[in-house]
Protein backbone atom coordinates (compact mmCIF):
# COMPACT_ATOMS: atom_id res chain seq x y z
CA UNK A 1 90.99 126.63 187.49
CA UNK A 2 91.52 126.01 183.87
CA UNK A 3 88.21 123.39 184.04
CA UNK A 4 86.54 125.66 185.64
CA UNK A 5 87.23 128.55 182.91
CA UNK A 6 85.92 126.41 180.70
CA UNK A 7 82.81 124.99 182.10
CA UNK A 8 82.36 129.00 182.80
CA UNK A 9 82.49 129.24 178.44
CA UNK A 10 79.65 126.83 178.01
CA UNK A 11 77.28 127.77 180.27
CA UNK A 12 77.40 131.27 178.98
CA UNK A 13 77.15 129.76 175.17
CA UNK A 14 74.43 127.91 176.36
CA UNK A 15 72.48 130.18 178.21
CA UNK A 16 72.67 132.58 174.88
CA UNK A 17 71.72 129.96 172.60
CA UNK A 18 68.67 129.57 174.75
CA UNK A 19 68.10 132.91 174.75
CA UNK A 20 68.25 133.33 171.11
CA UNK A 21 65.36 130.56 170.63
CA UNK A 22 63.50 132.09 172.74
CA UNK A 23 63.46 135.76 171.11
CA UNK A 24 63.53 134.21 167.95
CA UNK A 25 61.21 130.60 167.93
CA UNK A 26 60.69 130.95 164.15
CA UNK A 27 64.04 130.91 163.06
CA UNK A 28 64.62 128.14 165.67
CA UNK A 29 61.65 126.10 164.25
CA UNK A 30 62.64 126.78 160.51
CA UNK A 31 66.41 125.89 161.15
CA UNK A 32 65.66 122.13 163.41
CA UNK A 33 63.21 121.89 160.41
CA UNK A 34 65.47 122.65 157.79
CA UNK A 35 68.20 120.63 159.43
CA UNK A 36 66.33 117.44 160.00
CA UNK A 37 65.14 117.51 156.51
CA UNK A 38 69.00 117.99 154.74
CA UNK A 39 69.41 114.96 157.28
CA UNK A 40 66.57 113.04 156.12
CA UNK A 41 66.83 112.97 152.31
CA UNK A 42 70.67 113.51 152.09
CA UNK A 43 72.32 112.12 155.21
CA UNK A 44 70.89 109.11 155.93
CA UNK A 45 69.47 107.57 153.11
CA UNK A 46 73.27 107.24 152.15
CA UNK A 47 74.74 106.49 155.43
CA UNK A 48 72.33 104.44 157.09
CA UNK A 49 72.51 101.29 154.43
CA UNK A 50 76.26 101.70 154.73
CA UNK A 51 76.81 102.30 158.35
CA UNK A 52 75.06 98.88 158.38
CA UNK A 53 76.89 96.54 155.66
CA UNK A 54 80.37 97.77 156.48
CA UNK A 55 79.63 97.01 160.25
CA UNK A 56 78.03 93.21 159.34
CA UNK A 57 81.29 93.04 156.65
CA UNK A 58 83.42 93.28 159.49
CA UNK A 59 81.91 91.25 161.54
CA UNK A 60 82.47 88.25 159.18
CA UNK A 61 85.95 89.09 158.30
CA UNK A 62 85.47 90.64 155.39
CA UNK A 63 88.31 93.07 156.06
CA UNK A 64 90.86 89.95 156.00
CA UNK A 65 89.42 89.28 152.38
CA UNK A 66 89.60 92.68 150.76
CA UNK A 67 92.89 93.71 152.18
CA UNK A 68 94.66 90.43 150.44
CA UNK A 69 93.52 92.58 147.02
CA UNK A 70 94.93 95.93 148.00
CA UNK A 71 98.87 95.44 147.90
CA UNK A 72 99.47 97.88 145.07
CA UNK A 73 97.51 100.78 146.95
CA UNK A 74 99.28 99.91 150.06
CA UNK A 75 102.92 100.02 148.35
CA UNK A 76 101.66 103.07 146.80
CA UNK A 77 100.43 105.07 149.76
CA UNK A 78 102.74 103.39 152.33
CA UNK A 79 99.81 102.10 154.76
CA UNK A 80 99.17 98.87 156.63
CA UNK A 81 96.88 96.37 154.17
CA UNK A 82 94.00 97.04 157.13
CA UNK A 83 94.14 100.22 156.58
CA UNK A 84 93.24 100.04 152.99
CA UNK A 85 89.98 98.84 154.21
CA UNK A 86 88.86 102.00 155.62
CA UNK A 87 90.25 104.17 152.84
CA UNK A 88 88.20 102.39 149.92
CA UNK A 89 85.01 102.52 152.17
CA UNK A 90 85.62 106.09 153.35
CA UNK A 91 85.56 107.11 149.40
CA UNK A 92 82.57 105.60 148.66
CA UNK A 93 80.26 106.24 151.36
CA UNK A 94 81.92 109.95 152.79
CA UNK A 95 82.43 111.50 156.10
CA UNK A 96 82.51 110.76 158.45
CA UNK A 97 82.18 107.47 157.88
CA UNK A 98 86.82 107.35 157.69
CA UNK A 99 86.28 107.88 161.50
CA UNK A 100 84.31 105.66 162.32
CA UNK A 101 86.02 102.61 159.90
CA UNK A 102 88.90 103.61 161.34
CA UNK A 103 87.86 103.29 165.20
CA UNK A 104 86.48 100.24 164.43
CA UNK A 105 89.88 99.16 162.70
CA UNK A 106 91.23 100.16 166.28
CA UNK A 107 88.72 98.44 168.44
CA UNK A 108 89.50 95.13 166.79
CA UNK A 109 92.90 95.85 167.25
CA UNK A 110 94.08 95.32 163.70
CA UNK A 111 95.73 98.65 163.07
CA UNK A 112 97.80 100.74 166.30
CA UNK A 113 96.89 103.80 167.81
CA UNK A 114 99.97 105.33 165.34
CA UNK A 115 98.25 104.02 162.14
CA UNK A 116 95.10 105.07 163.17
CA UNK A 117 96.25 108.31 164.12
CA UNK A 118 97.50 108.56 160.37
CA UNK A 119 94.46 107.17 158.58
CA UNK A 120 92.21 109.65 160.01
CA UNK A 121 94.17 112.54 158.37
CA UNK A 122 93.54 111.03 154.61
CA UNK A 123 90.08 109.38 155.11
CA UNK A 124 88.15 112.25 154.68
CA UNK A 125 86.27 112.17 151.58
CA UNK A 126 82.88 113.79 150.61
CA UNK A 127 80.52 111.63 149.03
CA UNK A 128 80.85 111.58 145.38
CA UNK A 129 76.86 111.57 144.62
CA UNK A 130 77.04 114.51 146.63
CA UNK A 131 79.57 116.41 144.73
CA UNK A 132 78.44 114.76 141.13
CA UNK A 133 74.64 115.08 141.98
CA UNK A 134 73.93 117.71 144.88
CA UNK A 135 77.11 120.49 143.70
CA UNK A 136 77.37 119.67 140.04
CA UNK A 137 73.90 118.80 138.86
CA UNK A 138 71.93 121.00 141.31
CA UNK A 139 73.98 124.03 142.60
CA UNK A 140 76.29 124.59 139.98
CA UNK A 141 74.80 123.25 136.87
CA UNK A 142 78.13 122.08 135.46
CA UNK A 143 79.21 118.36 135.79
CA UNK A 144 82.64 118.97 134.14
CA UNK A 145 83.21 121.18 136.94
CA UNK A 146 82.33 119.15 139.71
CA UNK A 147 84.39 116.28 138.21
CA UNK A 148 87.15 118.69 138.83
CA UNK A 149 86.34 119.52 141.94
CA UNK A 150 85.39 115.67 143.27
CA UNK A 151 88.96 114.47 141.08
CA UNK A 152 90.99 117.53 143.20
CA UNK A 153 89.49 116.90 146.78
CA UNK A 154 90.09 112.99 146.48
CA UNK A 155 93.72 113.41 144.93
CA UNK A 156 94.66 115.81 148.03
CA UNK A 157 93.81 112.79 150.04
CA UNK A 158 96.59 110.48 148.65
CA UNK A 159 98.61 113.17 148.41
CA UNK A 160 98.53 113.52 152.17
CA UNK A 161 99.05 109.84 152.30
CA UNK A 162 102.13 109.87 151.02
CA UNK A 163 103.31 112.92 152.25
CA UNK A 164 102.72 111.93 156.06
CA UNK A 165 102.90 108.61 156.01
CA UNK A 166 106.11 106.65 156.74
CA UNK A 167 106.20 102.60 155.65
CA UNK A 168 104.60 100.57 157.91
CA UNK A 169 105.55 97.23 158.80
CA UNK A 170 103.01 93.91 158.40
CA UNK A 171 101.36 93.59 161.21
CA UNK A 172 101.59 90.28 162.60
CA UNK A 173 99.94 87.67 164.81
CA UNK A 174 96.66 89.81 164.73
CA UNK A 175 94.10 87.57 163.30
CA UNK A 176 90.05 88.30 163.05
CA UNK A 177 87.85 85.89 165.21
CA UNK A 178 85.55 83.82 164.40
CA UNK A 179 81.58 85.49 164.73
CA UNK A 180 79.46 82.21 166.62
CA UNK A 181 76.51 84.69 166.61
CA UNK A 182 73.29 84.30 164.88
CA UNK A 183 72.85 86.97 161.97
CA UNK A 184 69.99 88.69 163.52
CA UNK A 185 71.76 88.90 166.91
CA UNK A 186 74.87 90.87 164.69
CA UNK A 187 71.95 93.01 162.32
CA UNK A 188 70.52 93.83 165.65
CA UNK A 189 74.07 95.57 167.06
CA UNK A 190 74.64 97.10 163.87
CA UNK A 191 71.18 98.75 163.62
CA UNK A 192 71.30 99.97 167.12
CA UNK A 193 75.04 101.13 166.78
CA UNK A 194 74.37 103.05 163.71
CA UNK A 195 71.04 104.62 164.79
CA UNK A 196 72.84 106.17 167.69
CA UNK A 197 75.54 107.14 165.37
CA UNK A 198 73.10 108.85 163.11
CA UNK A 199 71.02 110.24 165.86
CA UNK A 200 74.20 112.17 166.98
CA UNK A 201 75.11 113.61 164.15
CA UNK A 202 71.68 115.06 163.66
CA UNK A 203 71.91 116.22 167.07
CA UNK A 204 75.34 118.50 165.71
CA UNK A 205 74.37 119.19 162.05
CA UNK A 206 70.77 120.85 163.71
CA UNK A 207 73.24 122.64 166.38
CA UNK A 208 75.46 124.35 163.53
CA UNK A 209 73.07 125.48 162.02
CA UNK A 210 71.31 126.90 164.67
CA UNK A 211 74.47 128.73 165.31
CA UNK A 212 75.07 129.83 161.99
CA UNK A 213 70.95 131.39 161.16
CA UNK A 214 71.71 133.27 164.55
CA UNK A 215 74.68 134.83 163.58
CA UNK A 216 73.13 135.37 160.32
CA UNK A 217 69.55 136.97 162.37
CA UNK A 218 72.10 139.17 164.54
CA UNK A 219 74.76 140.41 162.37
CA UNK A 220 73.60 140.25 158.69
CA UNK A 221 76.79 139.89 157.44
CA UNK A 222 77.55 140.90 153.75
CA UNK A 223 77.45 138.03 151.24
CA UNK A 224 81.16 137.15 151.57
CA UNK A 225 81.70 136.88 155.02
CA UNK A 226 78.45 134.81 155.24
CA UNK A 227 80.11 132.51 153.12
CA UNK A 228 83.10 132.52 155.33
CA UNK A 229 81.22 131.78 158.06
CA UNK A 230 78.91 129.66 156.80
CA UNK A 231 81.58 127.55 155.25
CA UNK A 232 83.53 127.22 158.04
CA UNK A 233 81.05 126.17 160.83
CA UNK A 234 78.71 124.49 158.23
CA UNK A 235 80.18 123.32 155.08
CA UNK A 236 76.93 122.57 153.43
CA UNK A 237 75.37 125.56 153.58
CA UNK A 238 78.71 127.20 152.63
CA UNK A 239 78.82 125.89 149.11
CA UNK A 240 74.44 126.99 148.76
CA UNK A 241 75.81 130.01 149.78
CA UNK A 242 79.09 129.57 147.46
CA UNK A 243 77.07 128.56 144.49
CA UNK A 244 74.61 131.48 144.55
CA UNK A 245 77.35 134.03 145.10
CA UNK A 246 78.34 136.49 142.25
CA UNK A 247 81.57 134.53 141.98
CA UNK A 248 82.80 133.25 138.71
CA UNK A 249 82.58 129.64 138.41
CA UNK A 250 86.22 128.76 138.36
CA UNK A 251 86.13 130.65 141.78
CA UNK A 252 83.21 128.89 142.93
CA UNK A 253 84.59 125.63 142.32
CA UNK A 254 88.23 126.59 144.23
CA UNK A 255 85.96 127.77 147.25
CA UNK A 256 83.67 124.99 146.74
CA UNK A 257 86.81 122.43 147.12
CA UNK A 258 88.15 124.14 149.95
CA UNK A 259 85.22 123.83 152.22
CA UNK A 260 85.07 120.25 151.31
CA UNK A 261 88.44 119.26 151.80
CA UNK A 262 87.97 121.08 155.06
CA UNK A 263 84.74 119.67 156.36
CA UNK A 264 83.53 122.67 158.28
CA UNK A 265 83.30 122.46 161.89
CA UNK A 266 80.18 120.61 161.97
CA UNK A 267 82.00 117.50 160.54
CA UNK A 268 84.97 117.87 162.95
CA UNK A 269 82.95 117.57 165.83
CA UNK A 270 80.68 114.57 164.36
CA UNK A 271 84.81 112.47 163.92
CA UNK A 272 84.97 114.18 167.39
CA UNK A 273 82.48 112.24 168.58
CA UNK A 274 82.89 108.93 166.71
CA UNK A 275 86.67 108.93 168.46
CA UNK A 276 85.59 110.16 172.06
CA UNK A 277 86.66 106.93 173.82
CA UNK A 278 89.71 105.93 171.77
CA UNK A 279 93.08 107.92 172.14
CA UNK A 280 93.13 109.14 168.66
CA UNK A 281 94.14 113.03 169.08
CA UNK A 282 91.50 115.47 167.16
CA UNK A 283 94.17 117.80 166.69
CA UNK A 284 95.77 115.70 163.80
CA UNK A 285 92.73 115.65 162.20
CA UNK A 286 92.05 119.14 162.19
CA UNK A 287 95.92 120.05 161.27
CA UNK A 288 95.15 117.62 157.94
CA UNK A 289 91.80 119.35 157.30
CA UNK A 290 94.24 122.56 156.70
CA UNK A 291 96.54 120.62 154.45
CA UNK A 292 94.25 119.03 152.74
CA UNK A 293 92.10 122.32 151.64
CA UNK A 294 95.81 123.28 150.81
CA UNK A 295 96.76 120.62 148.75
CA UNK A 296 93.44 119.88 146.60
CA UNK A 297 93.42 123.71 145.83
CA UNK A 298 96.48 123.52 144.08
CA UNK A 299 95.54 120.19 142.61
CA UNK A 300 92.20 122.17 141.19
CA UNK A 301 93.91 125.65 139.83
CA UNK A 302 96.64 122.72 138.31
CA UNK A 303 93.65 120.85 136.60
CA UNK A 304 91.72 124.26 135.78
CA UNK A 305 94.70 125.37 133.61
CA UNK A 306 94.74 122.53 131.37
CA UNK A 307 90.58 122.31 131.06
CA UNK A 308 88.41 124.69 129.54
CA UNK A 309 84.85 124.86 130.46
């Protein structure tokens, strides 16, 4: 009954999104345009490469050599040495790319289903060109600001860390096999893998937005609950929205740091995705997304206090 509920809820979501592109093509044409081209110069160019090199990295044990480095930040944040693998990556190349480091992690079976459960909570991070380059440079005009803001959402990360982790022990007689196969037969894998990868989170990105321009056409909600929507269902338009609201900037920057250290629901259902087939819970991910918004707010209006701009 309860199955049948639901499949009862998406057809009739479905049927009105169809609906909606039919009585209103243009929009649908400017949104799948718009969408595919935030994709195309933002998106990929930066996850692509990576994707690529972290996959071929751990195919030829590269995680066993970086995680001998990492004691200190393990000690610190009270995580597995593997783990620090996926953390250093996740901050340098953004989400989702903690999901799928960590379900890879998994797969190979050097962290458990507890650990991993824990390192998706803390592996979110935004990419740092995009809050340096895309929010500071571009939208807000103020790098000192989005320093603040990049410093605030990354700090509420180890925060949660520490806060939700308990020590884990060493793991032990887990040891990384040898790879026998030719380099192109391993570049080969890791191109197709992360096409599809990409592929489906242009598939979501174009779907959010599709929602959110409809509920825009429809309901023409007043500037501030467009940003509430908007940043909640599709965190990049949120902070265009965000930055070109009468807000002050100190505001703009709290809000701004919020929807990041939230994601907006776009991003949950691209780590959705990535974890399908494992038994990693979604729920814990989305219960962290609230903490963590929490958390780097604090950290912000704490830093704010003690910077002028």
């Amino acid at each position: 009954m309860k199955t049948n509920y639901k499949n009862f809820i998406i057809i009739i979501f479905l049927l009105v999104m169809m609906s909606l592109i039919l009585l209103y093509p243009e929009t649908s044409i400017e949104t799948v345009l718009s969408g595919t081209s935030i994709f195309i110069k933002n998106v990929f160019p930066s996850l692509f490469p990576f994707f690529i090199i972290t996959d071929l990295l751990s195919e030829y044990n590269f995680i066993k050599i970086i995680t001998n480095h990492t004691r200190f930040l393990n000690k610190i944040l009270k995580i597995n040495k593997n783990s620090s693998y996926a953390l250093i990556f996740s901050m340098i190349s953004g989400f989702p790319s903690g999901a799928k480091l960590t379900k890879e992690l998994l797969d190979k079976n050097l962290i458990s289903l507890e650990e991993a459960q824990n390192l998706i909570r803390f592996t979110h991070f935004s990419n740092p060109i995009f809050i340096i380059g895309t929010v500071g440079s571009i939208l807000l005009k103020n790098g000192n600001l989005a320093l603040i803001i990049l410093v605030s959402h990354f700090l509420g990360n180890f925060v949660m860390a520490i806060l939700i982790n308990e020590r884990t022990k060493e793991l032990r007689g887990i040891e990384t096999e040898e790879n026998h196969k030719s380099f192109i037969t391993v570049l080969n894998n890791s191109i197709t893998k992360t096409f599809n990868t990409l592929m489906l989170l242009l598939g979501i990105i174009i779907t959010f937005l599709l929602i959110v321009s409809f509920i825009n056409k429809l309901f023409n909600p007043n500037i501030y609950l467009k940003i509430i929507i908007n940043g909640i269902l599709e965190m990049t338009s949120g902070i265009t929205l965000v930055s070109h609201s009468p807000f002050n900037l100190v505001t703009k920057g709290l809000i701004i740091t919020i929807f990041l250290s939230f994601g907006g629901l776009s991003i949950h259902l691209q780590v959705m995705s990535i974890l399908e087939d494992t038994k990693i819970e979604y729920k814990s991910f989305f219960k962290a997304r609230i903490l963590h918004s929490i958390i780097s707010a604090i950290i912000y209006l704490v830093i704010i206090n003690f910077m002028s701009l």
